[in-house]
Protein backbone atom coordinates (compact mmCIF):
# COMPACT_ATOMS: atom_id res chain seq x y z
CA UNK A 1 -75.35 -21.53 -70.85
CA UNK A 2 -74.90 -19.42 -67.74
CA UNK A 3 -76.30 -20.09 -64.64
CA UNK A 4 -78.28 -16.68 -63.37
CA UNK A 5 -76.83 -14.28 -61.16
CA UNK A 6 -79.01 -13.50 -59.06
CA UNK A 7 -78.76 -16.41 -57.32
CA UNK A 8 -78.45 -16.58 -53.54
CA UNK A 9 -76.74 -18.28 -50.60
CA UNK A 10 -78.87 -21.17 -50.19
CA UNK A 11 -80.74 -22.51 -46.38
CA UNK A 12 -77.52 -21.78 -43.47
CA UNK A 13 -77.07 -24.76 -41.22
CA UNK A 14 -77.90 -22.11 -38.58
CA UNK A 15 -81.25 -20.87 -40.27
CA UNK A 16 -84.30 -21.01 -38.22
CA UNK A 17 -86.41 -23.93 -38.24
CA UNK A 18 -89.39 -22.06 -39.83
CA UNK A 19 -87.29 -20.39 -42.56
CA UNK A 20 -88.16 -23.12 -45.13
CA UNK A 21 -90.99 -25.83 -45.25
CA UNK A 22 -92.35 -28.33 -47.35
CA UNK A 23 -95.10 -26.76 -49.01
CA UNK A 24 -96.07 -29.57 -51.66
CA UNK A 25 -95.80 -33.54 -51.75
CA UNK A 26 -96.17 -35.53 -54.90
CA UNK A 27 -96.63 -39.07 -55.39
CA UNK A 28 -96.43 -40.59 -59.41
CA UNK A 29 -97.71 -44.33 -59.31
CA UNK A 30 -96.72 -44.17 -62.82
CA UNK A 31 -93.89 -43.12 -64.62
CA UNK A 32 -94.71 -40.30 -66.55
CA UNK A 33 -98.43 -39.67 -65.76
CA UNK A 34 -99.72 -37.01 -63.59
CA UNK A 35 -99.71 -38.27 -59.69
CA UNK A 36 -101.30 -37.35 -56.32
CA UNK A 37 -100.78 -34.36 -54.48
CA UNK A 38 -100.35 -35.71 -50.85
CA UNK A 39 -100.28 -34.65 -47.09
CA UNK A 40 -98.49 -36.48 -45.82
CA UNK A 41 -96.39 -40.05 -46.73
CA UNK A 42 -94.13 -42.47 -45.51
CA UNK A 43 -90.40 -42.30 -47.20
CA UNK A 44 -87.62 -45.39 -47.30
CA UNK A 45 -84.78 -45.59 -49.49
CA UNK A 46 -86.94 -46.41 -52.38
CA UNK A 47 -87.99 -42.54 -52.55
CA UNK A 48 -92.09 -41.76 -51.77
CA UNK A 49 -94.07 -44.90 -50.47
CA UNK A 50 -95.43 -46.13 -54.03
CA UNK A 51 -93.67 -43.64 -56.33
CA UNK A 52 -92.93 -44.19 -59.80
CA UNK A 53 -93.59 -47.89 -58.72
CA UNK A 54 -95.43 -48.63 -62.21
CA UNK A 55 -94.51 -47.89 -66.11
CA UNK A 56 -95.94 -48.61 -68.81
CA UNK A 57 -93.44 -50.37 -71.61
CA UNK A 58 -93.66 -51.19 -75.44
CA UNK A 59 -94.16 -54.69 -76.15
CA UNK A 60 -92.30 -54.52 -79.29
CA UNK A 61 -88.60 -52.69 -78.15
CA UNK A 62 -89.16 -53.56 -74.66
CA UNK A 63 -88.74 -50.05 -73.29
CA UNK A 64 -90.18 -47.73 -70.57
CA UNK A 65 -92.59 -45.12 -72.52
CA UNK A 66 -93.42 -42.25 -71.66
CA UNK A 67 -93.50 -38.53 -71.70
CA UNK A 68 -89.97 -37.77 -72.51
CA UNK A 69 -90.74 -38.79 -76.29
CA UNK A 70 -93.78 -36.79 -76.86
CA UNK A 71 -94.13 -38.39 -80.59
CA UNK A 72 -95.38 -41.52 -79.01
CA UNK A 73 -98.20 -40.37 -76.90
CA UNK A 74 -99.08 -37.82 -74.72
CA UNK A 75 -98.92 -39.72 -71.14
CA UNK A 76 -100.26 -36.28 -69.05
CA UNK A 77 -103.31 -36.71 -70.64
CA UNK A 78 -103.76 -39.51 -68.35
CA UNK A 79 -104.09 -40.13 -64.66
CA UNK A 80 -102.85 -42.38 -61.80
CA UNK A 81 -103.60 -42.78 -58.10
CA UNK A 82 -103.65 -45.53 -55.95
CA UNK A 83 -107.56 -46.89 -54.85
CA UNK A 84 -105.82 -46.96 -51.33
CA UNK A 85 -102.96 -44.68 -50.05
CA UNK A 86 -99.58 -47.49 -49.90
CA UNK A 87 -98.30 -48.22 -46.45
CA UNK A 88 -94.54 -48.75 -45.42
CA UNK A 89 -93.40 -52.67 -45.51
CA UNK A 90 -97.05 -53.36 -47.06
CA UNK A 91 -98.35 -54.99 -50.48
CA UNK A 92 -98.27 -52.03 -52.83
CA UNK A 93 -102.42 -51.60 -53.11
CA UNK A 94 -104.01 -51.37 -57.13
CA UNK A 95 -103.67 -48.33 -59.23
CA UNK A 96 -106.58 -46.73 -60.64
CA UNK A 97 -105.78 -45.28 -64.04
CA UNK A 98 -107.88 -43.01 -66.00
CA UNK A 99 -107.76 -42.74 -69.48
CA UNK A 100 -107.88 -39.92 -71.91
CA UNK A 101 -111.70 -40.72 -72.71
CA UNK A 102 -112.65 -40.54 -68.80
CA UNK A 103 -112.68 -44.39 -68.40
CA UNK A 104 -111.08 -45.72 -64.89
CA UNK A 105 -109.51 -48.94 -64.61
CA UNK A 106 -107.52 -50.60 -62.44
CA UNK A 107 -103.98 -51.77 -62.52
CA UNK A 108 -105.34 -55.44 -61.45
CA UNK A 109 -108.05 -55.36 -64.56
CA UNK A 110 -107.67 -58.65 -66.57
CA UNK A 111 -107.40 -56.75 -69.87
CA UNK A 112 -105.27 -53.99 -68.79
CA UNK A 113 -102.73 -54.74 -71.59
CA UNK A 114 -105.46 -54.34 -73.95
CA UNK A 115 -107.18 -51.08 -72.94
CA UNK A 116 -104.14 -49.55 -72.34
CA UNK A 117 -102.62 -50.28 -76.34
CA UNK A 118 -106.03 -49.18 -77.76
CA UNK A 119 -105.67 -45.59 -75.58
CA UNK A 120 -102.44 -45.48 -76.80
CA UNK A 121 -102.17 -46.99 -80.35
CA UNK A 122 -99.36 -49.22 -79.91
CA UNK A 123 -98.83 -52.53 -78.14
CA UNK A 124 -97.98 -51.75 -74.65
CA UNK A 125 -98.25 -53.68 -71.26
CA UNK A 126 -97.96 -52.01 -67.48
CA UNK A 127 -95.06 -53.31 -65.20
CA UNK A 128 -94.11 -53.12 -61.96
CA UNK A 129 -90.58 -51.93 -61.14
CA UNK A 130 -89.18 -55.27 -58.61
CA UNK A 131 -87.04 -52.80 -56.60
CA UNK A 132 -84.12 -55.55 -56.66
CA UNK A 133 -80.74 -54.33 -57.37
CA UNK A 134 -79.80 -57.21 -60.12
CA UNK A 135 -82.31 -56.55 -61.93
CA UNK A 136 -81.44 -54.88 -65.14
CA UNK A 137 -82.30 -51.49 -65.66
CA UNK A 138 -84.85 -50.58 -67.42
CA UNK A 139 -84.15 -48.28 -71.24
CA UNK A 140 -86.06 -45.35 -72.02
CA UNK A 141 -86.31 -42.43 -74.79
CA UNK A 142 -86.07 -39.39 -74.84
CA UNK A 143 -86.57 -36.26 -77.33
CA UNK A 144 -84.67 -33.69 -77.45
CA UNK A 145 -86.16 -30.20 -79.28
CA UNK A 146 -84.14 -28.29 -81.57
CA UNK A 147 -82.93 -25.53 -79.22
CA UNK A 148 -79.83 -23.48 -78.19
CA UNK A 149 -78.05 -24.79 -74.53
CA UNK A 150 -78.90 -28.38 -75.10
CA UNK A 151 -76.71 -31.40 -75.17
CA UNK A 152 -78.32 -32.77 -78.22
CA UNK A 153 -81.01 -31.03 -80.68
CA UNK A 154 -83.59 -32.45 -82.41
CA UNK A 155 -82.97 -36.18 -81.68
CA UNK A 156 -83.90 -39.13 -79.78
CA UNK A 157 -81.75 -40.75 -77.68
CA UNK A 158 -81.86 -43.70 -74.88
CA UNK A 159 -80.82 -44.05 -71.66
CA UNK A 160 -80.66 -46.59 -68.64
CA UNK A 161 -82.54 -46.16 -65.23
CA UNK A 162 -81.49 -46.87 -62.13
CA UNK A 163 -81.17 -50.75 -61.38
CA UNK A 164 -84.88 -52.29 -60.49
CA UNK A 165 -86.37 -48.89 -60.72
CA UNK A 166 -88.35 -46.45 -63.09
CA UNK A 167 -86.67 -43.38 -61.96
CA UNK A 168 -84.52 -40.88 -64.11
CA UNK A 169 -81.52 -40.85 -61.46
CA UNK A 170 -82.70 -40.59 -57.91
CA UNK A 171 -85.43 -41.60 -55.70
CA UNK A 172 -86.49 -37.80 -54.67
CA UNK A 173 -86.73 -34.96 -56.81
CA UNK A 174 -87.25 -31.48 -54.96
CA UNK A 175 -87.84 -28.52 -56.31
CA UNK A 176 -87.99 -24.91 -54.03
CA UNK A 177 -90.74 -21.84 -55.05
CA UNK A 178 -87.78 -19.45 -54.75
CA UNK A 179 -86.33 -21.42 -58.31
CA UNK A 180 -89.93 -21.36 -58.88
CA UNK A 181 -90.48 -17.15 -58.44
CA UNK A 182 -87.22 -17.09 -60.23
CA UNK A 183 -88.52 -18.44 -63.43
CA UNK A 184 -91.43 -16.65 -63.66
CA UNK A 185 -89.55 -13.23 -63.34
CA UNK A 186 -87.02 -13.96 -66.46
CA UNK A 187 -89.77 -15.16 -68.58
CA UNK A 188 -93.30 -13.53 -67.28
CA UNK A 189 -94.98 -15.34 -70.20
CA UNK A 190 -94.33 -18.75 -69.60
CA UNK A 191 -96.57 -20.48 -66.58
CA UNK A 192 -94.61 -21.45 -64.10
CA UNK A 193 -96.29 -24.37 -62.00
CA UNK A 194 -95.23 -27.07 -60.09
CA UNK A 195 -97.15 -29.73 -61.93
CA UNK A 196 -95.01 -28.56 -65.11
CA UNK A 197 -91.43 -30.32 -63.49
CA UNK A 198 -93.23 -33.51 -61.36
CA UNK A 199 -91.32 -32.75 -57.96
CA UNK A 200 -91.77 -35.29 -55.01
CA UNK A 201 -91.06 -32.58 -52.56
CA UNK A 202 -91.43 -28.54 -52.63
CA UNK A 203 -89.65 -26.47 -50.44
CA UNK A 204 -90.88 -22.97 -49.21
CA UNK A 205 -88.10 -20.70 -48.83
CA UNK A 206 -87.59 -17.79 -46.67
CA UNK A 207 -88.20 -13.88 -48.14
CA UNK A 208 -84.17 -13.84 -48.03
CA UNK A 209 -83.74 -16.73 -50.07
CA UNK A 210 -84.08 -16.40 -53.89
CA UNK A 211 -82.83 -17.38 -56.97
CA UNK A 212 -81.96 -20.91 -57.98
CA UNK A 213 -81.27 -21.70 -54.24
CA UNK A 214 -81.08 -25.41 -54.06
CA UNK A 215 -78.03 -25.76 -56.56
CA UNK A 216 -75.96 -24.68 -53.45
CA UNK A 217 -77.91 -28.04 -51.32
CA UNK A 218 -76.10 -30.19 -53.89
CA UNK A 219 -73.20 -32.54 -51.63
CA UNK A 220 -74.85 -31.29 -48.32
CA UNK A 221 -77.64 -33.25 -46.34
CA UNK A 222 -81.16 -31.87 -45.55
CA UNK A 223 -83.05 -32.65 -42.63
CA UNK A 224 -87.11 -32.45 -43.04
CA UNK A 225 -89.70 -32.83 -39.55
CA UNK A 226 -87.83 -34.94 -36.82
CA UNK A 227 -86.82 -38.09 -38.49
CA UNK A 228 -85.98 -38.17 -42.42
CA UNK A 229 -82.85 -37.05 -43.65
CA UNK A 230 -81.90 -36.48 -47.27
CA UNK A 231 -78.44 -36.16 -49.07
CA UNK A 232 -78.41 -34.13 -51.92
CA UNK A 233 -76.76 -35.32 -54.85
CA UNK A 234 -76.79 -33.08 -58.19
CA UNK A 235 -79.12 -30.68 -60.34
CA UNK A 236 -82.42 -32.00 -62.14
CA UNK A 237 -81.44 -31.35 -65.79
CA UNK A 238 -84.88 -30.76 -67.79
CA UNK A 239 -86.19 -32.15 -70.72
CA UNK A 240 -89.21 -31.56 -73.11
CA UNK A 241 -91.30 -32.73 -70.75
CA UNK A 242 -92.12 -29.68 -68.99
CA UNK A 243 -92.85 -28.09 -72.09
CA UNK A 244 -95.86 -29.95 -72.67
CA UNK A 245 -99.26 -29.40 -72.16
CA UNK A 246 -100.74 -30.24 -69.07
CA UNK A 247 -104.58 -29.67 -68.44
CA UNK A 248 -105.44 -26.09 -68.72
CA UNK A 249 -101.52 -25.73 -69.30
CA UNK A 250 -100.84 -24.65 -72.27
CA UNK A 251 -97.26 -26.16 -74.67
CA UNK A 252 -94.49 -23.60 -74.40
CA UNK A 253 -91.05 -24.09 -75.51
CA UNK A 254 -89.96 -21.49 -73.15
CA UNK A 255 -90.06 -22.97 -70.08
CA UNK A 256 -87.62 -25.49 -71.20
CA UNK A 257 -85.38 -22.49 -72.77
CA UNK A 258 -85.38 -20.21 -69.81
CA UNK A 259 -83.66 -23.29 -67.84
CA UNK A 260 -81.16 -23.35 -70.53
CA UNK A 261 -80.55 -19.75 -70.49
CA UNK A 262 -80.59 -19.22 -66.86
CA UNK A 263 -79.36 -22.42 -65.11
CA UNK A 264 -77.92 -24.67 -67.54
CA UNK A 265 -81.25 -26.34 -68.05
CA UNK A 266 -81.87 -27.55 -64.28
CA UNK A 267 -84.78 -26.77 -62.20
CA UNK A 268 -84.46 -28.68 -58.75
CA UNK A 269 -82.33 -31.17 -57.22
CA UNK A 270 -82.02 -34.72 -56.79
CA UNK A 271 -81.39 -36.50 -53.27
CA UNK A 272 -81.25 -39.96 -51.77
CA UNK A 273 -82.66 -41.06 -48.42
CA UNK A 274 -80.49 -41.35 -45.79
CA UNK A 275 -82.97 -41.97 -43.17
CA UNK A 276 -86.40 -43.22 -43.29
CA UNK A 277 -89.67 -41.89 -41.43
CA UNK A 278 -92.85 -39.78 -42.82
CA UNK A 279 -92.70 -36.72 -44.44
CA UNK A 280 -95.22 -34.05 -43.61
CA UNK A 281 -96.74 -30.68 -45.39
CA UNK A 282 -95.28 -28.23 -43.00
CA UNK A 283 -92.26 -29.91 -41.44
CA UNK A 284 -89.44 -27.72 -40.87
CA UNK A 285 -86.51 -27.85 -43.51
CA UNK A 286 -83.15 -27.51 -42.87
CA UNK A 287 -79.28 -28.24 -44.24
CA UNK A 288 -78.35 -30.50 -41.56
């Protein structure tokens, strides 16, 4: 695996306050399932107001489902947003999910457990992640495809979230379009969108940025609008899940492979909050 060389000095602590911008804001109520596309939202140390906040979980191992392990259900065919946008220090509101056949129901529906095993063909029930660090972490699958520059090849194998959570590793996953651009040019077939690798935040980078620019952000702090703060803290490795197909999106094993080829199969970063505030389409990003 080699990580691609035409990759660039990343955002200067010195660079001008309109040389990169948050383009893009995502929101996932549930793990796994396409989200919102936002304008703006409120940010703590628990990532996005409301992200990732639900998950849906076999009744019979007890584990987090979802897209990572394809075999068991294709989870993008389905949809999640909240009936109201979720406030800061506020009840989380209801989650309206919509199911493969067009049907909408809410995450408050007496029968919820119900509709959602018959969508799905397997008993499963919807919970909500309690957000308290003693509570155990939740276990999850994942597949991984038979294919060169992966840590394991055709095989399942589980892994343990983040105490009282239903993320992967971190609370904020970014993603910039220069990585984006990148991708696109070393393999022009594949589609390249931002939907494909679920990003909370995408950055805008400046024409003299390109390349896989945010593997440089890893250890360093970003600052976004006036108030929130990030600290970067490693790559996003990739999984089959942005292979899959999404929509008009069609399934291509080569997305997946031209991370592996190019950048040791990440695409992004993670970060954790250091400070608090709202996060805006068009704020100013910078390394702080």
């Amino acid at each position: 695996m080699q990580t691609d060389p035409s990759h660039s000095l990343s955002l200067s602590p010195s660079a001008h306050a309109g040389s990169a911008s948050v383009v893009g804001l995502w929101r996932y109520p549930v793990k796994s399932m396409p989200g919102e596309e936002l304008n703006a939202s409120g940010i703590t140390e628990h990532g996005l107001v409301g992200d990732r906040r639900f998950a849906v979980v076999d009744k019979v191992t007890g584990k987090v489902a979802g897209a990572k392990n394809p075999r068991k259900g294709n989870f993008f065919d389905f949809r999640a947003a909240y009936v109201v946008p979720p406030q800061v220090g506020s009840k989380l509101p209801a989650v309206r999910l919509t199911l493969p056949d067009g049907t909408a129901v809410t995450s408050d529906h007496p029968h919820l457990a119900q509709i959602l095993s018959e969508a799905l063909g397997r008993e499963v029930v919807l919970a909500q992640a309690r957000g308290e660090a003693d509570w155990p972490g939740a276990t999850a699958e994942e597949y991984w495809p038979d294919m060169a520059g992966l840590v394991h090849r055709d095989t399942v194998t589980e892994w343990e979230m983040p105490a009282g959570t239903f993320f992967d590793m971190a609370v904020v996953h970014l993603v910039t379009t220069a990585t984006i651009d990148r991708l696109r040019a070393l393999y022009p077939d594949g589609r390249f969108e931002v939907r494909r690798f679920r990003p909370n935040i995408v950055v805008a980078t400046g024409p003299d940025e390109q390349g896989f620019v945010e593997n440089d952000w890893v250890g360093h702090a970003l600052a976004i609008g006036d108030d929130v703060r990030l600290q970067v803290t490693g790559p996003c490795s990739r999984c089959v899940m942005i292979t899959l197909p999404q929509g008009d999106l069609p399934q291509d094993g080569g997305i997946l492979r031209a991370a592996a080829q190019h950048n040791q199969v990440n695409v992004g970063v993670y970060a954790e909050v250091i400070a608090g505030g709202t996060i805006r389409r068009g704020d100013a990003v910078t390394l702080a």
